[in-house]
C-alpha atoms as a PDB file:
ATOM      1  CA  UNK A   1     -19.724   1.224 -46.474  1.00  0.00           C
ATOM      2  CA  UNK A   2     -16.444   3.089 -46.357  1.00  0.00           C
ATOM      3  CA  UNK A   3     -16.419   6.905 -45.450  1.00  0.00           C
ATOM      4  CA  UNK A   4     -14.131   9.624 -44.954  1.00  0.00           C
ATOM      5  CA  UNK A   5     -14.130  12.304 -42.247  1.00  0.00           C
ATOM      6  CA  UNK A   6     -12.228  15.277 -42.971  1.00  0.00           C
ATOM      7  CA  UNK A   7     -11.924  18.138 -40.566  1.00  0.00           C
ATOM      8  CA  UNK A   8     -11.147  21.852 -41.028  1.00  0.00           C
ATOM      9  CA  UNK A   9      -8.943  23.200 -38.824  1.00  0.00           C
ATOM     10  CA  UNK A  10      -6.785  26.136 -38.794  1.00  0.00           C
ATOM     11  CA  UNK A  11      -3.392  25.891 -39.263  1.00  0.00           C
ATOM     12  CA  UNK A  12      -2.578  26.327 -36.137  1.00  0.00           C
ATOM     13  CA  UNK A  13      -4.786  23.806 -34.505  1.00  0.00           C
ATOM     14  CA  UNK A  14      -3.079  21.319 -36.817  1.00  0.00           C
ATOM     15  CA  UNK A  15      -1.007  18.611 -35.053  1.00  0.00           C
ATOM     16  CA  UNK A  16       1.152  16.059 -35.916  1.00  0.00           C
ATOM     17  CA  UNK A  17       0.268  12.966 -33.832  1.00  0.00           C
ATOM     18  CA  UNK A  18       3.252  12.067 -31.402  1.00  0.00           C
ATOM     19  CA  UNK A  19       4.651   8.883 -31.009  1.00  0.00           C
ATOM     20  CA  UNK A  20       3.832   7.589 -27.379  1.00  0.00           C
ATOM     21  CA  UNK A  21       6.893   6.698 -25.138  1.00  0.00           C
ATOM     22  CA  UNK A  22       6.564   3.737 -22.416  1.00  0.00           C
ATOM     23  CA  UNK A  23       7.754   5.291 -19.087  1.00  0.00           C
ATOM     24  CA  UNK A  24       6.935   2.316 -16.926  1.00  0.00           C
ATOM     25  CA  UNK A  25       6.449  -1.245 -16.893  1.00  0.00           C
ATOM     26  CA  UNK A  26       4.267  -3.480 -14.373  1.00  0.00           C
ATOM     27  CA  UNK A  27       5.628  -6.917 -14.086  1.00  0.00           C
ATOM     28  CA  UNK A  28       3.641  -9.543 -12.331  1.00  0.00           C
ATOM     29  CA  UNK A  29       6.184 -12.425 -10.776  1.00  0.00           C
ATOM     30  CA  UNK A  30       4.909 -15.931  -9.927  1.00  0.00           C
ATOM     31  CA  UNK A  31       6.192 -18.712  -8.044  1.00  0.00           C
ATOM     32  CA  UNK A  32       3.984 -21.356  -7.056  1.00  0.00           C
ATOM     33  CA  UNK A  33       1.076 -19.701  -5.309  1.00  0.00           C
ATOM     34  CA  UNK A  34       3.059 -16.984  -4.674  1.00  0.00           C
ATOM     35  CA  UNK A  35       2.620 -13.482  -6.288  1.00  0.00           C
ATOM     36  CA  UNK A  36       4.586 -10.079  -6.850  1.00  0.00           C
ATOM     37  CA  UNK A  37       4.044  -7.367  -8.643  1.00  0.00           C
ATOM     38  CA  UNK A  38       7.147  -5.045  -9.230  1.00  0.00           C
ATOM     39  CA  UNK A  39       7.285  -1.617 -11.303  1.00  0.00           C
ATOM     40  CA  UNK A  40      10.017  -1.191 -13.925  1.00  0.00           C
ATOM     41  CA  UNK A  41      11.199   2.302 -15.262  1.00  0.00           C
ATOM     42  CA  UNK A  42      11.402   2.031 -18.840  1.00  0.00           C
ATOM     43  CA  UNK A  43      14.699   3.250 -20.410  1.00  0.00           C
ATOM     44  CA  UNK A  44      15.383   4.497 -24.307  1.00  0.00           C
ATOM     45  CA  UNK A  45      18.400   3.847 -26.337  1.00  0.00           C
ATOM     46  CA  UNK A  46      19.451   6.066 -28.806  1.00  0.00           C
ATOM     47  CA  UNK A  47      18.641   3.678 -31.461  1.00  0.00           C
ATOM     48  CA  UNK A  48      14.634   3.606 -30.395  1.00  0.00           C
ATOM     49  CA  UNK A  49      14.740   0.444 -28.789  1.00  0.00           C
ATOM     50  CA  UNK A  50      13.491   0.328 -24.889  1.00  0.00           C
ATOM     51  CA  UNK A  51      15.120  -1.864 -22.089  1.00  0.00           C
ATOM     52  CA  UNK A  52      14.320  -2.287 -18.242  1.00  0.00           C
ATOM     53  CA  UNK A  53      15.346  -1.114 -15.074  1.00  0.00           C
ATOM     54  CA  UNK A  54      15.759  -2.316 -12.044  1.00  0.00           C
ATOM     55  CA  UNK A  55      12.132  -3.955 -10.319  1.00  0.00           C
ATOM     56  CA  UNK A  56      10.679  -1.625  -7.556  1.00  0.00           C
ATOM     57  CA  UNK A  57       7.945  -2.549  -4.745  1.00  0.00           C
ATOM     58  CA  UNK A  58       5.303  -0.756  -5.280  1.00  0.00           C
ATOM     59  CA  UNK A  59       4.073   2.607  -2.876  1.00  0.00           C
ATOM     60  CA  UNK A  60       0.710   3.009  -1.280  1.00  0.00           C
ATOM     61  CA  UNK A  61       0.350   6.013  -4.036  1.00  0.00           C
ATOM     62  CA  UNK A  62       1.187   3.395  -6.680  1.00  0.00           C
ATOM     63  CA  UNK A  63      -1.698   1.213  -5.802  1.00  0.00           C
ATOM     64  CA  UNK A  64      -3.984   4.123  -5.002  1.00  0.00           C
ATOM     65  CA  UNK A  65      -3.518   5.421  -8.758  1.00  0.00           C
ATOM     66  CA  UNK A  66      -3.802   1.749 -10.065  1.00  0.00           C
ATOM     67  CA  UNK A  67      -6.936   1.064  -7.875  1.00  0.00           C
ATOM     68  CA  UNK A  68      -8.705   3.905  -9.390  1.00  0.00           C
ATOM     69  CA  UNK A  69      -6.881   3.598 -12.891  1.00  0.00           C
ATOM     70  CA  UNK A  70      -8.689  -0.213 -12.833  1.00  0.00           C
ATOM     71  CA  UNK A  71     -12.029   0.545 -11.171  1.00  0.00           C
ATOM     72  CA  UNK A  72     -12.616   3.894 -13.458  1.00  0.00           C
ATOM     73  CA  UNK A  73     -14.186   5.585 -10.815  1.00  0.00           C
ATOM     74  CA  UNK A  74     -12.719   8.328  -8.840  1.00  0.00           C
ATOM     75  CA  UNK A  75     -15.469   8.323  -5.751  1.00  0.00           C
ATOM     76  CA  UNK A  76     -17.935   5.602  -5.240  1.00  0.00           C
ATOM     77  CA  UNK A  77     -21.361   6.310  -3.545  1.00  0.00           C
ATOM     78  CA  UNK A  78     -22.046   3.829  -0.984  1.00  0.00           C
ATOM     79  CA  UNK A  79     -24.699   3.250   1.910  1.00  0.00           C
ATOM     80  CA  UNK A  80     -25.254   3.101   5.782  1.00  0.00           C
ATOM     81  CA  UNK A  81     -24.777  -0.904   5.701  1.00  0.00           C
ATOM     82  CA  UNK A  82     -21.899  -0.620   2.924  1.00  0.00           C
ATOM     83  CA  UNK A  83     -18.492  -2.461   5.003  1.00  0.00           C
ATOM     84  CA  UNK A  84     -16.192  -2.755   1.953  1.00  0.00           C
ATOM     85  CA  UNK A  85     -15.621  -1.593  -1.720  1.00  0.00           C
ATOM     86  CA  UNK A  86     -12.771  -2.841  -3.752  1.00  0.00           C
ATOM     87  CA  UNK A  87     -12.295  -3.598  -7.634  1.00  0.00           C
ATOM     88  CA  UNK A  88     -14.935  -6.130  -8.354  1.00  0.00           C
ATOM     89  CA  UNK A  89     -15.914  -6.765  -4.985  1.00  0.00           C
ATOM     90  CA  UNK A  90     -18.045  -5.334  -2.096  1.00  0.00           C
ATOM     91  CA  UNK A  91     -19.170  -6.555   1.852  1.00  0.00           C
ATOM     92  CA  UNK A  92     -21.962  -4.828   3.108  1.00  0.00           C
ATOM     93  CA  UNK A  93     -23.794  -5.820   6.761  1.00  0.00           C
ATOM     94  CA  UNK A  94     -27.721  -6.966   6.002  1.00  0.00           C
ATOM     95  CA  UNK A  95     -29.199  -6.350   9.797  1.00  0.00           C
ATOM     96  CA  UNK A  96     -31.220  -8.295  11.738  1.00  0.00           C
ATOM     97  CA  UNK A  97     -34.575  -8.606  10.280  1.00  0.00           C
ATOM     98  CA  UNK A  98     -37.569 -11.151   9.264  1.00  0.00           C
ATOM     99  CA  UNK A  99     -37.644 -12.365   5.939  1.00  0.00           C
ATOM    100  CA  UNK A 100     -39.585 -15.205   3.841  1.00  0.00           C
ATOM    101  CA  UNK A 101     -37.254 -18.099   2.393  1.00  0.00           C
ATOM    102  CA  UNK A 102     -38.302 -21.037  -0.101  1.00  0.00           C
ATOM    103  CA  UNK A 103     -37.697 -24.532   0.563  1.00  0.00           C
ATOM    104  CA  UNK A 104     -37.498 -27.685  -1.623  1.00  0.00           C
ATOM    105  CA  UNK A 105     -35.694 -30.412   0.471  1.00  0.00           C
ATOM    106  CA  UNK A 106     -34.287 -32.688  -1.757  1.00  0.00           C
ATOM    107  CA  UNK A 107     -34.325 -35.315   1.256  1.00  0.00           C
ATOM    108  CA  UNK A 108     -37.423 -37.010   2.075  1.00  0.00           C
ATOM    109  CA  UNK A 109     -36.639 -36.666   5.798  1.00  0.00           C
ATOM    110  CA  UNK A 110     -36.668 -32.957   5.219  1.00  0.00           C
ATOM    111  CA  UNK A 111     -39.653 -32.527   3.019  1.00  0.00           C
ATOM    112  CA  UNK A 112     -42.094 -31.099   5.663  1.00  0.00           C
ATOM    113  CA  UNK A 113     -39.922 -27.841   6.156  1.00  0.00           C
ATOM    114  CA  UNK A 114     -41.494 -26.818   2.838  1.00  0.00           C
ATOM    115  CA  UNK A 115     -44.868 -25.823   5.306  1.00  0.00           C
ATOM    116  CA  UNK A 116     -42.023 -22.864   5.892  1.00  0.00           C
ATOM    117  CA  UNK A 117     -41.204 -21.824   2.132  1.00  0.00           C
ATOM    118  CA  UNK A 118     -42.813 -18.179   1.823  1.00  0.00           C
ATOM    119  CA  UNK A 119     -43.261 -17.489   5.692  1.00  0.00           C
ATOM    120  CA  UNK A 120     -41.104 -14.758   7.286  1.00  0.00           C
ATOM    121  CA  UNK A 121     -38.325 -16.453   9.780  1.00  0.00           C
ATOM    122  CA  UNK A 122     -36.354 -14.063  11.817  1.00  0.00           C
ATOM    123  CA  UNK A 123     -32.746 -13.803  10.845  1.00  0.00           C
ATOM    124  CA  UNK A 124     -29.701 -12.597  12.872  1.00  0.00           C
ATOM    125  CA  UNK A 125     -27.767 -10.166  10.750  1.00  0.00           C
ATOM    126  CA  UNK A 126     -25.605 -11.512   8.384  1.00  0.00           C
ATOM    127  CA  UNK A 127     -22.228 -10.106   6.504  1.00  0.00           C
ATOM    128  CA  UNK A 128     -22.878 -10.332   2.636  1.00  0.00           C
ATOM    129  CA  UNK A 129     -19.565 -10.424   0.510  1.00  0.00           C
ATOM    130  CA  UNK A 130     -20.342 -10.349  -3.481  1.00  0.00           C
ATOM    131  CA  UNK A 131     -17.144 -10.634  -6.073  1.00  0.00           C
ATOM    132  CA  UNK A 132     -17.199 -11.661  -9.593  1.00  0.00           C
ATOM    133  CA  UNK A 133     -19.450 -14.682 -10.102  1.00  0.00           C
ATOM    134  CA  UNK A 134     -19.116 -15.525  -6.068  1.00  0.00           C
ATOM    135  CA  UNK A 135     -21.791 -14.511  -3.362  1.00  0.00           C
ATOM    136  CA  UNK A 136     -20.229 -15.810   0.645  1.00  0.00           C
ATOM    137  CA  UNK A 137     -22.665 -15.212   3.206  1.00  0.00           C
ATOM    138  CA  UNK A 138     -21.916 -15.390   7.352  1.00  0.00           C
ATOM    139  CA  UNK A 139     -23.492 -13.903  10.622  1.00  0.00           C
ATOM    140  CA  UNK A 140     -23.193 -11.600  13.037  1.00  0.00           C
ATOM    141  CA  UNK A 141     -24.218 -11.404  16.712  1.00  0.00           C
ATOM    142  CA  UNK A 142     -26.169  -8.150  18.022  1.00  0.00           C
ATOM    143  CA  UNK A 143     -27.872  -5.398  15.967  1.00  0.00           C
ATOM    144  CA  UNK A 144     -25.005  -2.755  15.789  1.00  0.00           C
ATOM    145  CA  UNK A 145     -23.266  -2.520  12.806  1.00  0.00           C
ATOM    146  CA  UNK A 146     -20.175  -4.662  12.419  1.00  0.00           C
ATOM    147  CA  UNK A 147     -16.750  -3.183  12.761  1.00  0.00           C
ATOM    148  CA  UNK A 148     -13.205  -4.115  11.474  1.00  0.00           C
ATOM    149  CA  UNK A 149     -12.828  -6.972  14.680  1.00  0.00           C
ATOM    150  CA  UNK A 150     -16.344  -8.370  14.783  1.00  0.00           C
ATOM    151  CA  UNK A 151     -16.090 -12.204  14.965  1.00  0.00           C
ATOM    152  CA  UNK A 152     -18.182 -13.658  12.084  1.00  0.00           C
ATOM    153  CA  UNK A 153     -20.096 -16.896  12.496  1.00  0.00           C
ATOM    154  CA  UNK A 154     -21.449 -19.422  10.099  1.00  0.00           C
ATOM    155  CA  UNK A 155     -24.365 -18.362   8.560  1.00  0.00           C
ATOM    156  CA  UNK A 156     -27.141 -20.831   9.568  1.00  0.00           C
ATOM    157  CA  UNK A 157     -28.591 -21.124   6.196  1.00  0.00           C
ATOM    158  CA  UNK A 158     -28.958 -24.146   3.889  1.00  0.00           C
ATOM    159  CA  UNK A 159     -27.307 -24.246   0.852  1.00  0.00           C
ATOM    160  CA  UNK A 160     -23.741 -22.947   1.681  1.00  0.00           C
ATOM    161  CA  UNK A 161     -20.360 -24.397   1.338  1.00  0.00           C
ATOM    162  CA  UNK A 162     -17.175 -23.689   3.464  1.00  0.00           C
ATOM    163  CA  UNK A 163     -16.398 -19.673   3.580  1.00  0.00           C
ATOM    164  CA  UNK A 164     -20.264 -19.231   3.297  1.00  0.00           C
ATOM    165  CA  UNK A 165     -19.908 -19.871  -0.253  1.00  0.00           C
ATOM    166  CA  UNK A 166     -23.188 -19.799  -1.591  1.00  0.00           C
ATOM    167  CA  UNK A 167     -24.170 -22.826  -3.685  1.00  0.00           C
ATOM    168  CA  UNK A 168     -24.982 -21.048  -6.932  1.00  0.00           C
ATOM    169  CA  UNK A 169     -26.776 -23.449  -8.895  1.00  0.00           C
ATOM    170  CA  UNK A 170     -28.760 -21.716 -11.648  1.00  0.00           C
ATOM    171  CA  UNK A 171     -28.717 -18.662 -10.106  1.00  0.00           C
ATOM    172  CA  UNK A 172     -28.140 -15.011 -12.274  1.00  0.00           C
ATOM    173  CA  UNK A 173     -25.793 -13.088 -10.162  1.00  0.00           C
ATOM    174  CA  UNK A 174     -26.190  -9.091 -10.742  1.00  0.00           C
ATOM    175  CA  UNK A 175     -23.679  -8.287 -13.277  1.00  0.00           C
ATOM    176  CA  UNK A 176     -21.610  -5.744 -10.595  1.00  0.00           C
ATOM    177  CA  UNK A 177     -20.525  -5.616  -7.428  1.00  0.00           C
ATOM    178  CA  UNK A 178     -21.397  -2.044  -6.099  1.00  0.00           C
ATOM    179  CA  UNK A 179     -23.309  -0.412  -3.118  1.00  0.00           C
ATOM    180  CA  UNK A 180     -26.289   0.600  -5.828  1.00  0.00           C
ATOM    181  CA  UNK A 181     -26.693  -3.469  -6.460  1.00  0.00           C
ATOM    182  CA  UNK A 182     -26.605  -4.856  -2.463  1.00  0.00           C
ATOM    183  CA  UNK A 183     -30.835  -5.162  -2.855  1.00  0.00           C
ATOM    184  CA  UNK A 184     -30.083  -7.152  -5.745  1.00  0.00           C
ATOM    185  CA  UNK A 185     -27.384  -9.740  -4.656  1.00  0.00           C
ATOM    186  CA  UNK A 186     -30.370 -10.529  -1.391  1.00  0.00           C
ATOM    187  CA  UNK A 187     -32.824 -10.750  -3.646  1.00  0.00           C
ATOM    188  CA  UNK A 188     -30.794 -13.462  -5.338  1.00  0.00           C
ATOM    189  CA  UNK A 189     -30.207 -15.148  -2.362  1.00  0.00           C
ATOM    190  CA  UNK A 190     -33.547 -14.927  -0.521  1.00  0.00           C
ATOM    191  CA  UNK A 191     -35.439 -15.332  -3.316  1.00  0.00           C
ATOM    192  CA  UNK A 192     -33.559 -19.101  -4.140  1.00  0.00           C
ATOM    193  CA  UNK A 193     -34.353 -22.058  -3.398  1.00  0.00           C
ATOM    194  CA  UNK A 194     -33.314 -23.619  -0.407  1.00  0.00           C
ATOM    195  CA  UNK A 195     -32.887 -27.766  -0.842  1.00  0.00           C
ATOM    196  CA  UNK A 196     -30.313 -29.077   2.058  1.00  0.00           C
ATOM    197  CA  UNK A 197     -27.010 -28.821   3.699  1.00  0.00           C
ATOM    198  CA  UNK A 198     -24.168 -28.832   1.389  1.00  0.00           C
ATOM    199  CA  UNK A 199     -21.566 -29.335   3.982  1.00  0.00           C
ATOM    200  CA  UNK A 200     -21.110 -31.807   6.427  1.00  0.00           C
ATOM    201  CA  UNK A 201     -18.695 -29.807   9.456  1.00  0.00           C
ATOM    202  CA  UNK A 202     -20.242 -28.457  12.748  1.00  0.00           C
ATOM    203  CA  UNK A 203     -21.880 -25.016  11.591  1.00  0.00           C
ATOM    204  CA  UNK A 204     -24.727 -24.420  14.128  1.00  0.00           C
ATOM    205  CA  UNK A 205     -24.575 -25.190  18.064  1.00  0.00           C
ATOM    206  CA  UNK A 206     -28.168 -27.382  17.436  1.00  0.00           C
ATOM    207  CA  UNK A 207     -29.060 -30.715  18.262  1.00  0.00           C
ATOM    208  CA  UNK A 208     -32.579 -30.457  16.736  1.00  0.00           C
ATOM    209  CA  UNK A 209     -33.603 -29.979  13.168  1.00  0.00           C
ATOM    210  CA  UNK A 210     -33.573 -27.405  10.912  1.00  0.00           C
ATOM    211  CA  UNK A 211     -37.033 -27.281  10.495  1.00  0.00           C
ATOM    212  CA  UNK A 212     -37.192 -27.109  14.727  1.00  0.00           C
ATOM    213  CA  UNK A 213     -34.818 -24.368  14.365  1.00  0.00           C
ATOM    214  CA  UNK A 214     -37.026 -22.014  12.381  1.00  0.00           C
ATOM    215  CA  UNK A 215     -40.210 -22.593  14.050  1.00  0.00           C
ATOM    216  CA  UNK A 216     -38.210 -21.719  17.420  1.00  0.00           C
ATOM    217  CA  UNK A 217     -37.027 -18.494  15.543  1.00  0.00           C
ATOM    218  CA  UNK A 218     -40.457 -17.455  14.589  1.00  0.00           C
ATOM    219  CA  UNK A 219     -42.211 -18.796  18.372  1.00  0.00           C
ATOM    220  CA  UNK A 220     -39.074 -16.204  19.765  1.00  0.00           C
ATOM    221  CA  UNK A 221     -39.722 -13.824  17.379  1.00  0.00           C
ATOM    222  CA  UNK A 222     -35.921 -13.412  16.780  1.00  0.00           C
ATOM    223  CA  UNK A 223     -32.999 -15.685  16.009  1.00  0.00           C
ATOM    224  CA  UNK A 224     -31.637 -17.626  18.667  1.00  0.00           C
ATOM    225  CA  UNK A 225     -27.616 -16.346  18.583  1.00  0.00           C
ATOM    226  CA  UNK A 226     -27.042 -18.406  21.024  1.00  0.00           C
ATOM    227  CA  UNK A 227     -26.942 -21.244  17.994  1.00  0.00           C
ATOM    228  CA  UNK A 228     -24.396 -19.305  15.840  1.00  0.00           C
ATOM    229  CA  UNK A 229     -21.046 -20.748  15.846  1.00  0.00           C
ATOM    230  CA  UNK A 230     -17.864 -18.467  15.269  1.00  0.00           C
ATOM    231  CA  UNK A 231     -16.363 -19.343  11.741  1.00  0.00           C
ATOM    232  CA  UNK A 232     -12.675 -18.247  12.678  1.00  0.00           C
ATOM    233  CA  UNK A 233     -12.847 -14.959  10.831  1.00  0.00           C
ATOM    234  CA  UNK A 234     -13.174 -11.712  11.307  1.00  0.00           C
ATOM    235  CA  UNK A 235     -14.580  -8.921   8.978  1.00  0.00           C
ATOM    236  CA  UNK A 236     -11.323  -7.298   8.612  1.00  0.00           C
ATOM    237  CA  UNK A 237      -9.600 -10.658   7.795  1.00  0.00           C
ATOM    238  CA  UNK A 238     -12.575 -11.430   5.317  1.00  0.00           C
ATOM    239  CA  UNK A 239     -11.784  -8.560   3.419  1.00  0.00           C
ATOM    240  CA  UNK A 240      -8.185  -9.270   3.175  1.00  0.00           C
ATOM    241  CA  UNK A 241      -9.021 -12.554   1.629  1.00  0.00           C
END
């Protein structure tokens, strides 16, 4: 149903509404897989129409005011374990700790691990890195909190791809990717289902099974680092990525 809203104002509190005048243009440039993105100052002619000026790199103020123009938020709370935060994306360290997982091998071979599914295994501590629609999950030697050069190593879980991609399956990833939702994205990843290897390189120094690999864990009482094998990155080069 149509309406009208009509408000009384003074005279003086009366405006006209001003036209709004572009200032500056952002121009993305593309070749191959390369990317650029250049500002433009945006200049008038006297007969109203608008032309561009010459490209410009953009300053470290530039993409501080964009990051925060695109993300909305001026401050961000974040926690102890909280590594990263950018624009639809967020690392955080998970440390070393026991934790139940759920098995359903979809190889015969493999079917006895599911004796496991719902026990606590010990776990090294592991470097979580959640973006839109994308969970990657590695490891981390010692119980200190990871800095910019710690080495990351393959996560020795089932059910990853290469760059500890997480198989997602059917999975509901939490809408966000903020400090307030790292509970969340290891809930949806401890909480899966756990059915095989899904890659076929080198990604643990083990010559038994995975099954033997757990029960070692849990007879130790913590994970065996000695097992972990270094996955070429570290977590300031994962967050550049």
């Amino acid at each position: 149903m149509p309406f009208d809203v009509t408000l009384d104002l003074p005279p003086s509190e009366a405006a006209v509404p001003q036209p709004l005048r572009p200032e500056l243009a952002l121009l993305l440039y593309s070749r191959q897989n390369a990317h650029l993105l250049l500002k433009h100052p945006v200049h008038a002619g006297p007969d109203g129409s608008c032309s561009l000026g010459a490209g410009q790199a953009l300053s470290p103020a530039d993409h501080g005011y964009l990051m925060q123009f695109l993300s909305g938020l001026d401050l961000q709370l974040t926690q102890a374990t909280t590594l990263a935060v950018g624009v639809n994306s967020l690392i955080w360290w998970v440390p070393p700790a026991e934790r139940p997982v759920w098995f359903d091998a979809k190889y015969q071979a493999t079917a006895s691990i599911a004796r496991l599914s719902g026990q606590p295994v010990p776990w090294p501590g592991l470097v979580m890195r959640a973006s839109a629609g994308r969970l990657q999950v590695f490891a981390v030697r010692g119980e200190e909190r990871p800095t910019a050069q710690t080495p990351l190593m393959h996560a020795p879980f089932w059910n990853l791809f290469a760059q500890g991609v997480v198989c997602r399956g059917s999975v509901q990833y939490p809408a966000a990717c903020t400090p307030s939702l790292q509970e969340a994205w290891e809930a949806v990843f401890f909480q899966s289902v756990f059915t095989g290897p899904s890659r076929t390189d080198r990604y643990m120094n083990w010559g038994a099974g995975y099954e033997a690999l757990l029960d070692q864990a849990r007879q130790l009482g913590h994970f065996p680092e000695e097992v972990l094998v270094d996955a070429g990155l570290t977590l300031q080069a994962l967050s550049r990525t």
